[in-house]
PDB file of N, CA and C in Angstrom:
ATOM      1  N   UNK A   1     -54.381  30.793 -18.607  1.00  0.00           N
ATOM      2  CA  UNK A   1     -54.676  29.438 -19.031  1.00  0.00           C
ATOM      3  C   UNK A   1     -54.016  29.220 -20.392  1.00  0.00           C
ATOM      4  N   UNK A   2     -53.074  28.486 -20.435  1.00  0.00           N
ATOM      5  CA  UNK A   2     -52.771  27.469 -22.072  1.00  0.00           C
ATOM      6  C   UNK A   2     -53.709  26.574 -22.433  1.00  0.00           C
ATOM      7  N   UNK A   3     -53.971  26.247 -23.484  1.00  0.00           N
ATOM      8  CA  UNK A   3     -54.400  24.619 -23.987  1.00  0.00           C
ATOM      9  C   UNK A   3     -53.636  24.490 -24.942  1.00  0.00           C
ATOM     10  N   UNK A   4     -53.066  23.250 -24.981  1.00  0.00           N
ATOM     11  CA  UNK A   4     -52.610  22.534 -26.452  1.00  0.00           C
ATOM     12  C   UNK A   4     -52.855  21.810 -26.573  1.00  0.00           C
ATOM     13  N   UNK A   5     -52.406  21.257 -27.956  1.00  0.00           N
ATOM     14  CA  UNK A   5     -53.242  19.972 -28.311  1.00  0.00           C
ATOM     15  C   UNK A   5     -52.338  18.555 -28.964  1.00  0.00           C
ATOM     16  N   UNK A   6     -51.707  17.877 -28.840  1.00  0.00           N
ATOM     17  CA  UNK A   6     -50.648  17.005 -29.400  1.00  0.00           C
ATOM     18  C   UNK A   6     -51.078  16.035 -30.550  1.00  0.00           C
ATOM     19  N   UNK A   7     -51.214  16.689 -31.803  1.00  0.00           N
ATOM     20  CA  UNK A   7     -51.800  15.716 -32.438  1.00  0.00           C
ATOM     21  C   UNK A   7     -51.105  13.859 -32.187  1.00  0.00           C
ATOM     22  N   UNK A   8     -50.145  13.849 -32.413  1.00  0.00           N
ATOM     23  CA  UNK A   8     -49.478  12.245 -32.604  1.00  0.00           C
ATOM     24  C   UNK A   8     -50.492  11.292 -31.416  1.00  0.00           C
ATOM     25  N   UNK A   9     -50.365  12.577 -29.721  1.00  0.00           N
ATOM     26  CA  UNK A   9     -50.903  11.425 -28.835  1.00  0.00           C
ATOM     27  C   UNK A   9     -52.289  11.441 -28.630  1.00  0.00           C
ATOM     28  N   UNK A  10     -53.269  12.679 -29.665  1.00  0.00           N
ATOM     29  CA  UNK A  10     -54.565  12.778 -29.594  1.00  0.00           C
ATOM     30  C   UNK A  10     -54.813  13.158 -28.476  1.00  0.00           C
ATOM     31  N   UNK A  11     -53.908  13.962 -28.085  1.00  0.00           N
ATOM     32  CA  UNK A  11     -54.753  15.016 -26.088  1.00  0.00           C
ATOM     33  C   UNK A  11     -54.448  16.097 -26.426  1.00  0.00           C
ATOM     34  N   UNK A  12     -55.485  16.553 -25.535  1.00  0.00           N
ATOM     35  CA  UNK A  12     -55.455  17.948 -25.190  1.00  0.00           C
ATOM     36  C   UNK A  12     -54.820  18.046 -23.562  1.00  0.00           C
ATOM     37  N   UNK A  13     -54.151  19.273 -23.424  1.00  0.00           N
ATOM     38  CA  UNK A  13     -53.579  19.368 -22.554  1.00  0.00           C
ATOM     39  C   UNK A  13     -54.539  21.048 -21.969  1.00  0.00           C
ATOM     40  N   UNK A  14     -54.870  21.136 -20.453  1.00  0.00           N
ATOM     41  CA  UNK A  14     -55.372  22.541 -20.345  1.00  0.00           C
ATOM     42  C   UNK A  14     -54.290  22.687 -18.762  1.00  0.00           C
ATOM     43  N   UNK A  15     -53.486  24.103 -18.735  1.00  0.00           N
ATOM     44  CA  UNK A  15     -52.777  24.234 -17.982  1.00  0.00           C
ATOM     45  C   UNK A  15     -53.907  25.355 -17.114  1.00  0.00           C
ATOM     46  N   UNK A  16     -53.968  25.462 -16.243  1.00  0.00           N
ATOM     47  CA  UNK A  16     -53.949  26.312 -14.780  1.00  0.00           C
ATOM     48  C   UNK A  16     -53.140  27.392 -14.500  1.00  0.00           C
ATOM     49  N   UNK A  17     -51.898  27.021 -14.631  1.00  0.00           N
ATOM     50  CA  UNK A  17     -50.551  27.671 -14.162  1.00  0.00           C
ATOM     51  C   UNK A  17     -49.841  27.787 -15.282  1.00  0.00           C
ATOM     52  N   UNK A  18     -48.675  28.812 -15.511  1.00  0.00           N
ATOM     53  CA  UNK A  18     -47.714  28.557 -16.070  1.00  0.00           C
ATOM     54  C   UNK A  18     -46.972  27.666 -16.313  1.00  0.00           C
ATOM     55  N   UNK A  19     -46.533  26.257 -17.120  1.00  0.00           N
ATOM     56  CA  UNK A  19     -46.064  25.168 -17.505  1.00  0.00           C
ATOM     57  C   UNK A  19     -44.654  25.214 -16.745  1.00  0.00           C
ATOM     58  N   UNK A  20     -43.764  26.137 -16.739  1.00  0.00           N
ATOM     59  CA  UNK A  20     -42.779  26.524 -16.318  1.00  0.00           C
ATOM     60  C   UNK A  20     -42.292  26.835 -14.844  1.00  0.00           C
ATOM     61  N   UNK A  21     -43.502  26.877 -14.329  1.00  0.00           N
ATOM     62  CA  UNK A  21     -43.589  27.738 -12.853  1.00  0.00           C
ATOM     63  C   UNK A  21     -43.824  26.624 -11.383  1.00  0.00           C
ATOM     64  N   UNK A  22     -44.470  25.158 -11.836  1.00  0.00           N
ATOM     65  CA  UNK A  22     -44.687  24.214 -11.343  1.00  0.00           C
ATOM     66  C   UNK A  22     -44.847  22.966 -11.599  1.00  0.00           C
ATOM     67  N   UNK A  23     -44.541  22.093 -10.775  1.00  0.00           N
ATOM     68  CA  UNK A  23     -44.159  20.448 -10.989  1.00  0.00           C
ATOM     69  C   UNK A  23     -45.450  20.110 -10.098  1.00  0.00           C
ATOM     70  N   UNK A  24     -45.730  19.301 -11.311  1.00  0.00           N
ATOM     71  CA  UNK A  24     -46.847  18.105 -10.927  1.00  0.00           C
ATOM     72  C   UNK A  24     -46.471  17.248  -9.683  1.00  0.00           C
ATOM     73  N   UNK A  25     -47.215  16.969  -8.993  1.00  0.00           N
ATOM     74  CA  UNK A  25     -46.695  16.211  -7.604  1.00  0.00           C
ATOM     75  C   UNK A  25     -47.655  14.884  -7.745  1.00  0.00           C
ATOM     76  N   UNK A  26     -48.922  15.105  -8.001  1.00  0.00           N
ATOM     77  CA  UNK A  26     -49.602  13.768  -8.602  1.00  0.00           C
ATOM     78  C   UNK A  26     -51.004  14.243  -9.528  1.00  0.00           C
ATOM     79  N   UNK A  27     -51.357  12.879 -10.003  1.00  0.00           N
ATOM     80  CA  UNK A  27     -52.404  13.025 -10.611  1.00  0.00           C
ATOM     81  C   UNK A  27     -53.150  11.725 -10.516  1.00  0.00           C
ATOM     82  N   UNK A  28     -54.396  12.176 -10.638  1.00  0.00           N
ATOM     83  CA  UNK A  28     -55.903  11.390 -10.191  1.00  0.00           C
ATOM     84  C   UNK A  28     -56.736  11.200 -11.687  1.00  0.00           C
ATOM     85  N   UNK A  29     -57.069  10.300 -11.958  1.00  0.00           N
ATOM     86  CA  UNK A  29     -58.035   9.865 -13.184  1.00  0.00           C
ATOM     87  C   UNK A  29     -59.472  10.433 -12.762  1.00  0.00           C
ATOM     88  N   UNK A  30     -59.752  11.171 -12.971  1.00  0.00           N
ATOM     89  CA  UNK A  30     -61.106  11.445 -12.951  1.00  0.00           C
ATOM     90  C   UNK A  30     -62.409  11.272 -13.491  1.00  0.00           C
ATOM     91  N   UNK A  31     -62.273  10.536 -14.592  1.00  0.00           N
ATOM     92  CA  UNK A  31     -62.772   9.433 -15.400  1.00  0.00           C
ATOM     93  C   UNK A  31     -62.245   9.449 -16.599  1.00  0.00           C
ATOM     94  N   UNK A  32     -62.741   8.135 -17.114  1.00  0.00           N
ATOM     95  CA  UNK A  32     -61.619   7.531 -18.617  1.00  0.00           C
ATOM     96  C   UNK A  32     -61.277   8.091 -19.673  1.00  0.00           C
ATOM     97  N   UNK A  33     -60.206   9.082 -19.673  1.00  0.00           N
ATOM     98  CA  UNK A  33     -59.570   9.417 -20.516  1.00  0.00           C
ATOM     99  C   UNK A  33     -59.490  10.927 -20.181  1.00  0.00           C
ATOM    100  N   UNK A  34     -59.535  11.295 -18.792  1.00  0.00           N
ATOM    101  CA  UNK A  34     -59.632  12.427 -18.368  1.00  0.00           C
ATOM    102  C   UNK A  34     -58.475  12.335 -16.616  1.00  0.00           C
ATOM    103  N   UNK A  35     -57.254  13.526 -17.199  1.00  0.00           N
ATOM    104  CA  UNK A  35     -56.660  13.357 -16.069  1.00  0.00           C
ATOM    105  C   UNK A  35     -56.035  14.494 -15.547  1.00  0.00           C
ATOM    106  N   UNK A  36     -56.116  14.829 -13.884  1.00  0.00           N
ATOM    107  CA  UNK A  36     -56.019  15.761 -13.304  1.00  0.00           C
ATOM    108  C   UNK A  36     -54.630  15.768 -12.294  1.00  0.00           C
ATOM    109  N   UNK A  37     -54.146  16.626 -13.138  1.00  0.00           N
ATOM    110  CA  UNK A  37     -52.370  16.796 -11.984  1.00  0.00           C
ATOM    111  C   UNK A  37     -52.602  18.116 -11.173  1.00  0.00           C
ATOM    112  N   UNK A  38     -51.902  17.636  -9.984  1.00  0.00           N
ATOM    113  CA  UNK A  38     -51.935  18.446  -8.975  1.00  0.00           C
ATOM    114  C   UNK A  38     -50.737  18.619  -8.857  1.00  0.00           C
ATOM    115  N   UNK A  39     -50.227  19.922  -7.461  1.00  0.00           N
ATOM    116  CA  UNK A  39     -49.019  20.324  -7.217  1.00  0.00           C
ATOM    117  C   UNK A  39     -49.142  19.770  -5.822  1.00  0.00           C
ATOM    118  N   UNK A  40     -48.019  20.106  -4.894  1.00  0.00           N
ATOM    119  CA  UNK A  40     -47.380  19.970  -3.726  1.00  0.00           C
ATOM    120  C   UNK A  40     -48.876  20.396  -2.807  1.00  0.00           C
ATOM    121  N   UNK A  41     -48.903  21.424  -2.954  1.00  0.00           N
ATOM    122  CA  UNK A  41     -50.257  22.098  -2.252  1.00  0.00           C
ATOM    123  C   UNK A  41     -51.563  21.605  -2.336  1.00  0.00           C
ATOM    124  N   UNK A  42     -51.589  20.854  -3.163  1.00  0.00           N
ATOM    125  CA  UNK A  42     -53.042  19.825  -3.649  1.00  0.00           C
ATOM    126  C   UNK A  42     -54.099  20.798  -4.214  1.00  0.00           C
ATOM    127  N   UNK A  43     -53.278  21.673  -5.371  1.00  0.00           N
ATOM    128  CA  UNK A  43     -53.850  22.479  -6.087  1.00  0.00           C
ATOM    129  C   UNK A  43     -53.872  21.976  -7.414  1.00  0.00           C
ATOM    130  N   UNK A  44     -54.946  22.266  -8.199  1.00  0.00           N
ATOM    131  CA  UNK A  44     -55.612  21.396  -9.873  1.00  0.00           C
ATOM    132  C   UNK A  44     -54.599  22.696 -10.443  1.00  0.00           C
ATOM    133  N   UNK A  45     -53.214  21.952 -11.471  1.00  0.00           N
ATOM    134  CA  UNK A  45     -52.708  22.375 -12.427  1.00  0.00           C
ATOM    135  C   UNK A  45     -52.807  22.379 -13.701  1.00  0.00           C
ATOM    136  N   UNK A  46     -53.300  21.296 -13.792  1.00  0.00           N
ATOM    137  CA  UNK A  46     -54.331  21.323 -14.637  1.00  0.00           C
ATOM    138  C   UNK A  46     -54.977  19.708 -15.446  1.00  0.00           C
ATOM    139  N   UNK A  47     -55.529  19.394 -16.894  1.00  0.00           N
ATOM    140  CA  UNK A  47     -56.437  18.347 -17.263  1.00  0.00           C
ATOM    141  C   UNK A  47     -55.711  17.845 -18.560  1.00  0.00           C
ATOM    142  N   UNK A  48     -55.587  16.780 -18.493  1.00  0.00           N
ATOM    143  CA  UNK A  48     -55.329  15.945 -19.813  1.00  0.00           C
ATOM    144  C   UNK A  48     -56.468  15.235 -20.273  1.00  0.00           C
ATOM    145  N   UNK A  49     -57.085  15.859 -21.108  1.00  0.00           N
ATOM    146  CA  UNK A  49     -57.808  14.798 -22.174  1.00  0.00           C
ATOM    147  C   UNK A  49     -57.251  13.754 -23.450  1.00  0.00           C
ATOM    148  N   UNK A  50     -57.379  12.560 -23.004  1.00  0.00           N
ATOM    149  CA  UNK A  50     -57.101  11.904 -23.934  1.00  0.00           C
ATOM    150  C   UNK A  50     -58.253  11.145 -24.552  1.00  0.00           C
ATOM    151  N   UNK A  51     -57.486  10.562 -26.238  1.00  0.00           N
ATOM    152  CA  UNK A  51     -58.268  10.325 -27.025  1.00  0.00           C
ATOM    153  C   UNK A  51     -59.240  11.559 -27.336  1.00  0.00           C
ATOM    154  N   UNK A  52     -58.499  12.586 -27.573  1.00  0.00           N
ATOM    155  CA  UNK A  52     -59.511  14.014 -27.580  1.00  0.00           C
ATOM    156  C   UNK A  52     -60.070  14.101 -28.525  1.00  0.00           C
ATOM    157  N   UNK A  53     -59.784  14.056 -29.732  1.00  0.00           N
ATOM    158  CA  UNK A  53     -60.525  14.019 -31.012  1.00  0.00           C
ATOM    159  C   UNK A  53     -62.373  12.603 -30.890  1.00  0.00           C
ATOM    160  N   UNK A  54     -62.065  12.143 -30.323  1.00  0.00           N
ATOM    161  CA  UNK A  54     -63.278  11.012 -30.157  1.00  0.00           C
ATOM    162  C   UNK A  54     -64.051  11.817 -28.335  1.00  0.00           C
ATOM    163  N   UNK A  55     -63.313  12.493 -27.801  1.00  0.00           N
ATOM    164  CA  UNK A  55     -64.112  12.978 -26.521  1.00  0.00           C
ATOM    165  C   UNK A  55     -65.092  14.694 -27.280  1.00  0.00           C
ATOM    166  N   UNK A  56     -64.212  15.314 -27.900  1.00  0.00           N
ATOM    167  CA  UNK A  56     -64.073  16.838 -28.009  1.00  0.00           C
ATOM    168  C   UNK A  56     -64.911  16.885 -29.512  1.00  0.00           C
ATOM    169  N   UNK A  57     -64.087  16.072 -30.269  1.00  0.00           N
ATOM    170  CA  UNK A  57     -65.090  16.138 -31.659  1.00  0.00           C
ATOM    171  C   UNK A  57     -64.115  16.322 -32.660  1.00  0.00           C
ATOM    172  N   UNK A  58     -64.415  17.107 -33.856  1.00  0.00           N
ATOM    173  CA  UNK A  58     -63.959  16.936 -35.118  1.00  0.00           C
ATOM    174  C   UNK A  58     -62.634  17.172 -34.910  1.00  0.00           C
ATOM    175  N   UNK A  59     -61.229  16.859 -35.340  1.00  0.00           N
ATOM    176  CA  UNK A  59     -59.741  17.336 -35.007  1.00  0.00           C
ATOM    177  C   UNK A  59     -59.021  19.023 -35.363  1.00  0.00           C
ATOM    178  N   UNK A  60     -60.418  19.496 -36.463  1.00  0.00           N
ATOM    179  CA  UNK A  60     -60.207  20.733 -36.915  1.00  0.00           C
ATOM    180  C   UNK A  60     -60.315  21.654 -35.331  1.00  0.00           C
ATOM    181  N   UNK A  61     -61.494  21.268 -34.901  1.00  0.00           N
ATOM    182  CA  UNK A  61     -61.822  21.982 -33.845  1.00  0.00           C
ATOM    183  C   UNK A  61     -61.196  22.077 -32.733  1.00  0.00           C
ATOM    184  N   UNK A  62     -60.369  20.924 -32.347  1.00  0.00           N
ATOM    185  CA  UNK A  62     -59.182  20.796 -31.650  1.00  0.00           C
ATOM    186  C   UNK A  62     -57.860  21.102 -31.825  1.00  0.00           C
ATOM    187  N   UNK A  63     -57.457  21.539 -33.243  1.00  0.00           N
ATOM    188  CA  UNK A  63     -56.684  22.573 -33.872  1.00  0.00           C
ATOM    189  C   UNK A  63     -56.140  23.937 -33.595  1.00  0.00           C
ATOM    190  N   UNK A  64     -57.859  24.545 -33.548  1.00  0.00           N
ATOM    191  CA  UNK A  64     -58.106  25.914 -33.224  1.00  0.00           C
ATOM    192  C   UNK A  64     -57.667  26.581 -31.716  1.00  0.00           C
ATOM    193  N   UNK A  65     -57.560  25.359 -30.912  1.00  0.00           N
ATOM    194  CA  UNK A  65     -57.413  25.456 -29.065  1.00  0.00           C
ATOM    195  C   UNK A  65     -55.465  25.656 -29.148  1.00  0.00           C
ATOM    196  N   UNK A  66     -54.742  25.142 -30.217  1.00  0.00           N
ATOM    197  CA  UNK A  66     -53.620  24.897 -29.949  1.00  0.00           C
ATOM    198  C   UNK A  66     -52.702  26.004 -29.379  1.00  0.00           C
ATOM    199  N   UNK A  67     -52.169  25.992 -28.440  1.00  0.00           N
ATOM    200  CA  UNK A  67     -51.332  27.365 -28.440  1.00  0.00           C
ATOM    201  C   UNK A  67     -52.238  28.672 -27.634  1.00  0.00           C
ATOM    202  N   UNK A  68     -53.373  28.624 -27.182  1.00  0.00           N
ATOM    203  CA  UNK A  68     -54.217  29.859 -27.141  1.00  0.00           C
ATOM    204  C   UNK A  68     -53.584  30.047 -25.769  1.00  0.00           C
ATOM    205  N   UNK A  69     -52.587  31.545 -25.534  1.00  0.00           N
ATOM    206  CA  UNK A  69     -52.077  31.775 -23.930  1.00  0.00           C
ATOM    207  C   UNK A  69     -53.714  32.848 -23.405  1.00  0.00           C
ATOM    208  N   UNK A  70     -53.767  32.365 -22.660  1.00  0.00           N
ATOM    209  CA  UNK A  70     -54.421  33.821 -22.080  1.00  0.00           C
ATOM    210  C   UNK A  70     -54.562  34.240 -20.623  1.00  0.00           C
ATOM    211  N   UNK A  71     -53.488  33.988 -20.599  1.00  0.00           N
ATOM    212  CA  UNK A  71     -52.458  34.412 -19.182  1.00  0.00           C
ATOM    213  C   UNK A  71     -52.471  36.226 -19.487  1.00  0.00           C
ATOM    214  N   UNK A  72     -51.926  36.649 -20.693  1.00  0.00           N
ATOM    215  CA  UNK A  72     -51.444  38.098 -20.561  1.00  0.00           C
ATOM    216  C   UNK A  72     -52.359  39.256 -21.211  1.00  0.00           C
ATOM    217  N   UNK A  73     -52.929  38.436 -22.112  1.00  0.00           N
ATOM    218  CA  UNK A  73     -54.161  39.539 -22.523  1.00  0.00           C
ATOM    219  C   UNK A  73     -55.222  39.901 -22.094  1.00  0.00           C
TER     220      UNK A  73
END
C-alpha cells in the first residue's frame, strides 16, 4: 500500500497496487469527496480523498501519511 498526499489539491491518494503496474479503467464516487478507481477486472485500486485536510483533520497529520510504501517491508 502507498498513500500520498498532494498538498496544492488537498487529497489524499491510497493505492492498492503498485502505481506503475495498473491503469484505472473507471471510477465510482462513493460519497462526496471520496473516490474509488477500479481496473479492467473490477478490482478497488485504490481511494481518493478529497478536500482531505477538512475530511482527515489537521494538515500536519496528513503530512505524516506522505510517501509511506509498505509494499516491501
Amino acid at each position: 500500500m502507498l498513500v500520498t498526499f498532494d498538498a496544492e489539491a488537498d487529497a489524499v491518494y491510497i493505492y492498492f497496487v503498485q502505481p506503475q503496474t495498473i491503469k484505472v479503467s473507471y471510477t465510482i464516487e462513493l460519497a462526496h469527496n471520496i473516490i474509488a478507481d477500479y481496473d479492467y477486472q473490477n478490482k478497488l485500486i485504490g481511494l481518493e480523498i478529497l478536500n482531505a485536510g477538512d475530511l482527515i483533520g489537521a494538515p500536519n497529520s496528513i503530512k505524516r501519511l506522505e510517501y509511506k510504501d509498505l509494499w516491501e517491508e
